[in-house]
PDB file of N, CA and C in Angstrom:
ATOM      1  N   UNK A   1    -118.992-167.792-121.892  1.00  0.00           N
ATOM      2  CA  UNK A   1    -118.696-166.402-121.622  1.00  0.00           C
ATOM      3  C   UNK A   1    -117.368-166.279-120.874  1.00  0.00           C
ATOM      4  N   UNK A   2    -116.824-167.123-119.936  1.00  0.00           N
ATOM      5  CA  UNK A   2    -115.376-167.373-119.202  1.00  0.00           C
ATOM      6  C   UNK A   2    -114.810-167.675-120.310  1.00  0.00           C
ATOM      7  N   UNK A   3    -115.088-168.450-121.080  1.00  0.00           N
ATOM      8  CA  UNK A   3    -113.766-168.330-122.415  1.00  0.00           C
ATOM      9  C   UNK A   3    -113.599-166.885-122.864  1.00  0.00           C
ATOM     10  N   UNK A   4    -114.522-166.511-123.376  1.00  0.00           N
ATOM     11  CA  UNK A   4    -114.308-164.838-123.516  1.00  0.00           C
ATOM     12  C   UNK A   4    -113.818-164.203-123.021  1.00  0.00           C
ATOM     13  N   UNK A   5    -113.834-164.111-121.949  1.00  0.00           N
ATOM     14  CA  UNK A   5    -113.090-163.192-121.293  1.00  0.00           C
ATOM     15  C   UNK A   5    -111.839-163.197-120.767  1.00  0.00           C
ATOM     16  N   UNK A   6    -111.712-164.569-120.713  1.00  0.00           N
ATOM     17  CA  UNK A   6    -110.738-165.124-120.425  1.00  0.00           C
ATOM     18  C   UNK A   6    -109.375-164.667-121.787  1.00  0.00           C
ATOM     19  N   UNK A   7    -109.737-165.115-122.612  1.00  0.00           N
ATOM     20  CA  UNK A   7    -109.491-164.885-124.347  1.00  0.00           C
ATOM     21  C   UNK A   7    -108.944-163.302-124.338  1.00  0.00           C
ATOM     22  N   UNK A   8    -109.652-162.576-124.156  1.00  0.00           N
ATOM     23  CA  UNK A   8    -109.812-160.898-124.117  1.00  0.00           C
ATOM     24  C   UNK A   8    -109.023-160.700-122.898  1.00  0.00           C
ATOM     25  N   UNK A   9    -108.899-161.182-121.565  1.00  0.00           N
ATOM     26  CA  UNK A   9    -107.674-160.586-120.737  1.00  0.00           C
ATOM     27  C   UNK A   9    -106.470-161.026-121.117  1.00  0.00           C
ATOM     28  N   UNK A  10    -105.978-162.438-121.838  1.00  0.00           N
ATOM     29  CA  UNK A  10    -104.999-162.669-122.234  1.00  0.00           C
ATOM     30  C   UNK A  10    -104.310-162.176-123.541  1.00  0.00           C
ATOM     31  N   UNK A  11    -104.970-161.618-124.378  1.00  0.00           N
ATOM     32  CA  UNK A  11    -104.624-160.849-125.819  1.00  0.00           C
ATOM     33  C   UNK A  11    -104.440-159.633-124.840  1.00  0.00           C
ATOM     34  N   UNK A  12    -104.843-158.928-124.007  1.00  0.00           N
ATOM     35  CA  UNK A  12    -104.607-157.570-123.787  1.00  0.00           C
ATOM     36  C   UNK A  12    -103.128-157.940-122.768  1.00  0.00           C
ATOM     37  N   UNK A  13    -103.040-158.900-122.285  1.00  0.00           N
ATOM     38  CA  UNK A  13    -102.053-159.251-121.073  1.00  0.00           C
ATOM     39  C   UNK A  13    -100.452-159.557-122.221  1.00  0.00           C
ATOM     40  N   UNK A  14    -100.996-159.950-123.718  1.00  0.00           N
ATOM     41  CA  UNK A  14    -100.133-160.646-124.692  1.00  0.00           C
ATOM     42  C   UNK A  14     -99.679-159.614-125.604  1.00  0.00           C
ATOM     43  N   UNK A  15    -100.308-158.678-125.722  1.00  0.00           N
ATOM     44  CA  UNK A  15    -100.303-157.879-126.852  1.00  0.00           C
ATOM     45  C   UNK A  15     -99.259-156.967-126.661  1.00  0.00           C
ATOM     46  N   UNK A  16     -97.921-156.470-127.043  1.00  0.00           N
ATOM     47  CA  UNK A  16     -96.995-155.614-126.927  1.00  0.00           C
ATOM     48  C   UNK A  16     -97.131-154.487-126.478  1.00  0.00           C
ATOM     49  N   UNK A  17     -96.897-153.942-125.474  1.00  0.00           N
ATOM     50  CA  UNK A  17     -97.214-152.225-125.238  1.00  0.00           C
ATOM     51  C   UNK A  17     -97.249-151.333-126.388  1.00  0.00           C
ATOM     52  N   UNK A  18     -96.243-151.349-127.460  1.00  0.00           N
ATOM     53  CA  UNK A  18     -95.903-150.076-128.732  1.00  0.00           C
ATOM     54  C   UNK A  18     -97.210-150.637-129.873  1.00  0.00           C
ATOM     55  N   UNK A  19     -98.129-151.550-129.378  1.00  0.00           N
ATOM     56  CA  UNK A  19     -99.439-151.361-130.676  1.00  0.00           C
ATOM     57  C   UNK A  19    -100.013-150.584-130.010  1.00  0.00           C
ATOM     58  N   UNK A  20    -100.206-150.448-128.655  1.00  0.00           N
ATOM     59  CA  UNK A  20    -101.446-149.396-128.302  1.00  0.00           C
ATOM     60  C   UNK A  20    -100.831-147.949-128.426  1.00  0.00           C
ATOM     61  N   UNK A  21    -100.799-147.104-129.448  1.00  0.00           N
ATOM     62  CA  UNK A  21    -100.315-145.965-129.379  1.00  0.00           C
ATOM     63  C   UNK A  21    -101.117-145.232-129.827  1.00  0.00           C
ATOM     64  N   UNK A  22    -101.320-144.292-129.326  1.00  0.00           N
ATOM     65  CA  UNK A  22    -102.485-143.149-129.171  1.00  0.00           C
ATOM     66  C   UNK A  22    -103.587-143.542-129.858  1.00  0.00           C
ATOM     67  N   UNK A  23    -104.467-142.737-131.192  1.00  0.00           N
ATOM     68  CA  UNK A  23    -106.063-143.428-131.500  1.00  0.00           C
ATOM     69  C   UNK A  23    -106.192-144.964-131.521  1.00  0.00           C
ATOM     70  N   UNK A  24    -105.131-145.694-131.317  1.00  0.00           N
ATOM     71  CA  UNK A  24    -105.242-146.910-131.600  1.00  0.00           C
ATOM     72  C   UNK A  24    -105.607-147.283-130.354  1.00  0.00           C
ATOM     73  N   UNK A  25    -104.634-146.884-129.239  1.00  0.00           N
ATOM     74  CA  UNK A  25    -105.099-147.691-127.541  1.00  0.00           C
ATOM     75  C   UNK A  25    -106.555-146.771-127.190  1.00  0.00           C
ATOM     76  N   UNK A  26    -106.488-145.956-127.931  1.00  0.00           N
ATOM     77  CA  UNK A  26    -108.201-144.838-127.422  1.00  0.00           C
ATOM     78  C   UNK A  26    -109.188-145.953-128.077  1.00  0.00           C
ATOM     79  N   UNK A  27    -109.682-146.330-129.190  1.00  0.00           N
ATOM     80  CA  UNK A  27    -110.199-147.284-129.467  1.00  0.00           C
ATOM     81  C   UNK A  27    -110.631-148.586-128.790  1.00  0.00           C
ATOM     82  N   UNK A  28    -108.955-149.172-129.109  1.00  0.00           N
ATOM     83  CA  UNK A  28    -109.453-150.436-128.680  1.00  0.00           C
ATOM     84  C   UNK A  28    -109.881-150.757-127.317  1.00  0.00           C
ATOM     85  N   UNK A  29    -109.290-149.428-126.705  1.00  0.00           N
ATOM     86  CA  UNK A  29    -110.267-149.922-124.570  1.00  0.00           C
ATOM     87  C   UNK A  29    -111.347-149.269-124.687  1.00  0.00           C
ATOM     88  N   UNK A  30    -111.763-148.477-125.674  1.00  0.00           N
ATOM     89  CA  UNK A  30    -113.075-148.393-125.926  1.00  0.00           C
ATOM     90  C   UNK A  30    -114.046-150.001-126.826  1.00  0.00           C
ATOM     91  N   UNK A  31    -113.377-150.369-127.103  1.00  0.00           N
ATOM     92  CA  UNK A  31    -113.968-151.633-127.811  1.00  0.00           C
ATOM     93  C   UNK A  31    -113.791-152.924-126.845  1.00  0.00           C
ATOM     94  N   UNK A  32    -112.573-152.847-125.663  1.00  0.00           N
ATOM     95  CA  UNK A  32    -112.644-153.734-124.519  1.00  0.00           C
ATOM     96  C   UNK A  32    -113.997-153.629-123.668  1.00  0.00           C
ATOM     97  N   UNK A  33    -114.244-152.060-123.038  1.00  0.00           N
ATOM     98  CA  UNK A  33    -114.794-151.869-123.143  1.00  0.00           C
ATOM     99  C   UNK A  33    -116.925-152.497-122.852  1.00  0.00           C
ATOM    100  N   UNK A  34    -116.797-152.156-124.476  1.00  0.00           N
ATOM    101  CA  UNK A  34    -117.992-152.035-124.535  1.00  0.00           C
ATOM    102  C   UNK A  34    -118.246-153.636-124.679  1.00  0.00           C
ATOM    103  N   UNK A  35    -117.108-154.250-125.417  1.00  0.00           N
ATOM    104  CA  UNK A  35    -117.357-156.050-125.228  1.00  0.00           C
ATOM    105  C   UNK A  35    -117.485-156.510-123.783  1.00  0.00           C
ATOM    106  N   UNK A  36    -117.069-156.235-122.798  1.00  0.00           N
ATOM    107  CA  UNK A  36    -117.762-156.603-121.263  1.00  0.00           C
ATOM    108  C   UNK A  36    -118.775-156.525-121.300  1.00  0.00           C
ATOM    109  N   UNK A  37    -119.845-155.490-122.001  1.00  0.00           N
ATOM    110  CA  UNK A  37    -120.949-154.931-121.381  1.00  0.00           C
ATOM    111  C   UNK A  37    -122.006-155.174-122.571  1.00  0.00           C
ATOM    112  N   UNK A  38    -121.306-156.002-123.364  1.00  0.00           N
ATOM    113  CA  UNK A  38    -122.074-156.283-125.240  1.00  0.00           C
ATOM    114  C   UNK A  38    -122.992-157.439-124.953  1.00  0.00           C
ATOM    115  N   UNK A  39    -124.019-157.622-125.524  1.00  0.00           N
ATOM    116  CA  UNK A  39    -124.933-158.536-125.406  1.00  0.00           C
ATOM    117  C   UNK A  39    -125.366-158.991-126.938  1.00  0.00           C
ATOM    118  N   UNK A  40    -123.586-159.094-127.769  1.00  0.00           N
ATOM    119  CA  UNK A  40    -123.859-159.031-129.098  1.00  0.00           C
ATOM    120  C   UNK A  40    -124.134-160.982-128.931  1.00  0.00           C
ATOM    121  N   UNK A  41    -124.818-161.235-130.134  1.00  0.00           N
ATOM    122  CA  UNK A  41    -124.834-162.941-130.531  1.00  0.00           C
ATOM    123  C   UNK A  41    -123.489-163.171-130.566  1.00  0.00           C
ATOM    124  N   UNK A  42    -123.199-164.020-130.270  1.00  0.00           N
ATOM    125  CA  UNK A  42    -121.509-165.774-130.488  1.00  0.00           C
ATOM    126  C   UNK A  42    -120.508-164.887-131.855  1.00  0.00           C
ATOM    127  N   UNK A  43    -121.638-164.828-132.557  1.00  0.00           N
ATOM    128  CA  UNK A  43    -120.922-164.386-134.026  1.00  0.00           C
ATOM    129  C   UNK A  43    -120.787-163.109-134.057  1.00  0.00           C
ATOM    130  N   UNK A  44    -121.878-162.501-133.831  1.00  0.00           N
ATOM    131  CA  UNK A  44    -121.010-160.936-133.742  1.00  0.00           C
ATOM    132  C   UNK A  44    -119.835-160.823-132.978  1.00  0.00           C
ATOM    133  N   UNK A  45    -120.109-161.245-132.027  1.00  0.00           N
ATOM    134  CA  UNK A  45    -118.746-160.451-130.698  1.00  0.00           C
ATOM    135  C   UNK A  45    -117.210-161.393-131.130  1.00  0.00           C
ATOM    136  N   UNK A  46    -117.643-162.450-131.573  1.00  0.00           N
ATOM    137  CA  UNK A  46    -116.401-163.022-132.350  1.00  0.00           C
ATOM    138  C   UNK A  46    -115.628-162.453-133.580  1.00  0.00           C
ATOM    139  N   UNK A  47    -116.673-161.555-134.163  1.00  0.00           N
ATOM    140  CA  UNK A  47    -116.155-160.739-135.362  1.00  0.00           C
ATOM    141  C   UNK A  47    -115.371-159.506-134.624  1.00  0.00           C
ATOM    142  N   UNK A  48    -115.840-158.983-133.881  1.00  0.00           N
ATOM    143  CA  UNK A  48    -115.454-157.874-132.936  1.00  0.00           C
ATOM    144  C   UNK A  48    -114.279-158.024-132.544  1.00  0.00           C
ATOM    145  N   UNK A  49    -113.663-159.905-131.629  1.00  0.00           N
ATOM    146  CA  UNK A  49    -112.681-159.900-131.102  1.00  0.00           C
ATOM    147  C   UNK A  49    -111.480-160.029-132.202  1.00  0.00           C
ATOM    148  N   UNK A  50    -112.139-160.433-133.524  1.00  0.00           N
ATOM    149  CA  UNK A  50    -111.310-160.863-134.469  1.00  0.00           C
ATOM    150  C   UNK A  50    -110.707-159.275-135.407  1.00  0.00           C
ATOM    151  N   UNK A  51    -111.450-158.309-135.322  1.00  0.00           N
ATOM    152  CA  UNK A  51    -111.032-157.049-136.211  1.00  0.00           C
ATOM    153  C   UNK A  51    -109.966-156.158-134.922  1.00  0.00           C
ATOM    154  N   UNK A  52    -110.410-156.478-133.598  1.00  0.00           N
ATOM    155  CA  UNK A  52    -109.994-156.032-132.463  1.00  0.00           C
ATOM    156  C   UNK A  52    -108.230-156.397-132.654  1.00  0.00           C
ATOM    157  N   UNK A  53    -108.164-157.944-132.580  1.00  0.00           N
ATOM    158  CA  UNK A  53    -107.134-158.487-132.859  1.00  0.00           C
ATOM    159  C   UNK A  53    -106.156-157.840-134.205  1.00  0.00           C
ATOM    160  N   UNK A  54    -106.786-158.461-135.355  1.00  0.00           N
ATOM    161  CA  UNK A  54    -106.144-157.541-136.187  1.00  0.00           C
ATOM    162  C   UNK A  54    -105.803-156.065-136.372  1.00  0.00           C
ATOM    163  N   UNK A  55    -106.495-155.205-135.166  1.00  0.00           N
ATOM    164  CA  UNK A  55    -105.993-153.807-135.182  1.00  0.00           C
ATOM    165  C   UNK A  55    -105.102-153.915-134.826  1.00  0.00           C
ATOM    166  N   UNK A  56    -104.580-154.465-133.325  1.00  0.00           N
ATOM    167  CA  UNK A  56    -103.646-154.585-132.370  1.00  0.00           C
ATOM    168  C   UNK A  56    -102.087-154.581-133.132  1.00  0.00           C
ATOM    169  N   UNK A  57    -102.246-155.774-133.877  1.00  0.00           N
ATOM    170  CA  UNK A  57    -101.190-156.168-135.041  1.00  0.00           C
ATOM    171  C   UNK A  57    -100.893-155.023-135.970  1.00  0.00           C
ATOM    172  N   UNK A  58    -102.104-154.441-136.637  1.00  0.00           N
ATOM    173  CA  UNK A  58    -101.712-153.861-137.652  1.00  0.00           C
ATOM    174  C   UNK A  58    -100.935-152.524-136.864  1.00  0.00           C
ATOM    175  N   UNK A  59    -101.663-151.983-135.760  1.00  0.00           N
ATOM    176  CA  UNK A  59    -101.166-151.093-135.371  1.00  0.00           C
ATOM    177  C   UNK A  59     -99.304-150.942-134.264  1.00  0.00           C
ATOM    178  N   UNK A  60     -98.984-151.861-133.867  1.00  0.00           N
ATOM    179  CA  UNK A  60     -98.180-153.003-133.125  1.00  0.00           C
ATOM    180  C   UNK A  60     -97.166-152.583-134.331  1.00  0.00           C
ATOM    181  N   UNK A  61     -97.623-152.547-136.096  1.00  0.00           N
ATOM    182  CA  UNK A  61     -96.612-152.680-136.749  1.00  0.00           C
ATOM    183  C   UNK A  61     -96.459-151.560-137.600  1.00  0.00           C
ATOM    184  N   UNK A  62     -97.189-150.459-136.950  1.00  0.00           N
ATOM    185  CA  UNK A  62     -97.097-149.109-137.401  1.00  0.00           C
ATOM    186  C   UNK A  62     -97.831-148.957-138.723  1.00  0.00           C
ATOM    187  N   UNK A  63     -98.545-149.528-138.873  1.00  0.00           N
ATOM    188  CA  UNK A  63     -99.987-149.424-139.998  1.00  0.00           C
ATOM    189  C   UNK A  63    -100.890-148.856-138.868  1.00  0.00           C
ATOM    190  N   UNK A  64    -101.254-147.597-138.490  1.00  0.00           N
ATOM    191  CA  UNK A  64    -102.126-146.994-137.832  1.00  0.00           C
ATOM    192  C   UNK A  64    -103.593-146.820-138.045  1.00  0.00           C
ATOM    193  N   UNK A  65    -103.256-146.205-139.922  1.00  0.00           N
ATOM    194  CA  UNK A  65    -104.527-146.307-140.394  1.00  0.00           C
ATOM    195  C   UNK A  65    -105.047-147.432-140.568  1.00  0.00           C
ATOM    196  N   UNK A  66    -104.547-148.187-141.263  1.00  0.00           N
ATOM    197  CA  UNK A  66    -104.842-149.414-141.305  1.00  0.00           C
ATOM    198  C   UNK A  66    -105.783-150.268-139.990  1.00  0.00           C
ATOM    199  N   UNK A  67    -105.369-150.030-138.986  1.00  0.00           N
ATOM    200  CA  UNK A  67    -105.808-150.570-137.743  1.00  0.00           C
ATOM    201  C   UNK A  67    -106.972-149.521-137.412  1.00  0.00           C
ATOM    202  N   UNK A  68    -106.857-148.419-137.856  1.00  0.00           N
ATOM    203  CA  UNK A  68    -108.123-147.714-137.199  1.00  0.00           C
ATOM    204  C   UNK A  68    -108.957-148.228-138.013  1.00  0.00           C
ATOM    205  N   UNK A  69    -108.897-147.988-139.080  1.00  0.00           N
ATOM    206  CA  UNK A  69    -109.860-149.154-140.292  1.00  0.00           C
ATOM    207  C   UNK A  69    -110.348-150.423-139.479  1.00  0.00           C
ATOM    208  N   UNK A  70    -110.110-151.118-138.807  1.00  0.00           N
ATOM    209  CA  UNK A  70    -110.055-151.933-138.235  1.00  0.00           C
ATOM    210  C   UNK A  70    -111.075-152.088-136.900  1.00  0.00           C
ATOM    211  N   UNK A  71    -110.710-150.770-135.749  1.00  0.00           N
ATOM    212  CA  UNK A  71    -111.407-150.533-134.870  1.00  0.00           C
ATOM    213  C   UNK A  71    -112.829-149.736-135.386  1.00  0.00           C
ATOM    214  N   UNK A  72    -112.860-149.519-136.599  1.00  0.00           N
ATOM    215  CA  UNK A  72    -113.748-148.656-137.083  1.00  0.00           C
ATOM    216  C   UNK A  72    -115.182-149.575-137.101  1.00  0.00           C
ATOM    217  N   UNK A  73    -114.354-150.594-138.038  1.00  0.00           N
ATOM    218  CA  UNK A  73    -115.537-151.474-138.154  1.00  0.00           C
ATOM    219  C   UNK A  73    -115.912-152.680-136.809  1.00  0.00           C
ATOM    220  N   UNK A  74    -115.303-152.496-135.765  1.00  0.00           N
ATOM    221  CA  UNK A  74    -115.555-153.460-134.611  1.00  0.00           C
ATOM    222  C   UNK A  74    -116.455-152.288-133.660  1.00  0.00           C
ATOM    223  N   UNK A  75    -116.019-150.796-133.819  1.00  0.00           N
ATOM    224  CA  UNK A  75    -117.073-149.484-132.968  1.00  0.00           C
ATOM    225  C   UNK A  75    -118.169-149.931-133.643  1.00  0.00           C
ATOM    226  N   UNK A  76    -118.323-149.893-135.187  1.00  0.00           N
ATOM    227  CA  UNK A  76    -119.740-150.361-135.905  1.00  0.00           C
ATOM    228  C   UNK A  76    -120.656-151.101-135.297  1.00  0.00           C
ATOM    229  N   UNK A  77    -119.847-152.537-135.165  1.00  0.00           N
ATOM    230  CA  UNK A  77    -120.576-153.659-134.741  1.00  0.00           C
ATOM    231  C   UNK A  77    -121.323-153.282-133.674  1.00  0.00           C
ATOM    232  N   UNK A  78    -120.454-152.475-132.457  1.00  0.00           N
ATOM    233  CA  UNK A  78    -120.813-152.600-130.955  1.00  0.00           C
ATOM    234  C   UNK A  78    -121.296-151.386-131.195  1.00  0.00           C
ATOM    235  N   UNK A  79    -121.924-150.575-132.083  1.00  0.00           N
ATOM    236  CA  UNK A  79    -122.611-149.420-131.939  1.00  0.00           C
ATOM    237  C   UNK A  79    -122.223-148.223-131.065  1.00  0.00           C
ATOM    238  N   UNK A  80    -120.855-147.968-131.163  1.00  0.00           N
ATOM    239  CA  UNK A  80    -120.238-147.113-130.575  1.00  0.00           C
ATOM    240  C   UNK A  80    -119.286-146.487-130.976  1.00  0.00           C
ATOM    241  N   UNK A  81    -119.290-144.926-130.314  1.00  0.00           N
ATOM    242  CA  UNK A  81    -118.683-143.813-130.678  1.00  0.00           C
ATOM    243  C   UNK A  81    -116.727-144.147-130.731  1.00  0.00           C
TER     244      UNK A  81
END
């Protein structure tokens, strides 16, 4: 679980300021979030950090939709709005 989190403060510490831009940074600290407080299995929350990741990017490179696509299906996982 210290790898995790560990993992998840350094992608947010790594990740460029201009991906989080508006529904995209509303999301994904909603998906930071709810992964602190997730009691998903190894494999779920790994899928989570992995669509999380690829939003960051997609959105980072001005594919917005694309990345909400992205956070869409990681809110899924973690059952949230």
């Amino acid at each position: 679980m210290n790898r995790l989190a560990f993992a998840l403060v350094a992608a947010l510490l790594l990740a460029p300021a201009p991906a989080f831009a508006g529904a995209c940074q509303d999301d994904i600290a909603k998906i930071d979030k709810a992964l602190e407080k997730s009691e998903l299995a190894a494999d779920a929350k790994q899928e989570v950090i992995d669509l999380r990741e690829q939003a960051v990017q997609l959105c980072g490179a001005g594919n917005d939709q694309q990345g909400l696509d992205q956070t869409a299906q990681a809110k899924q996982i973690l059952n949230i709005d």
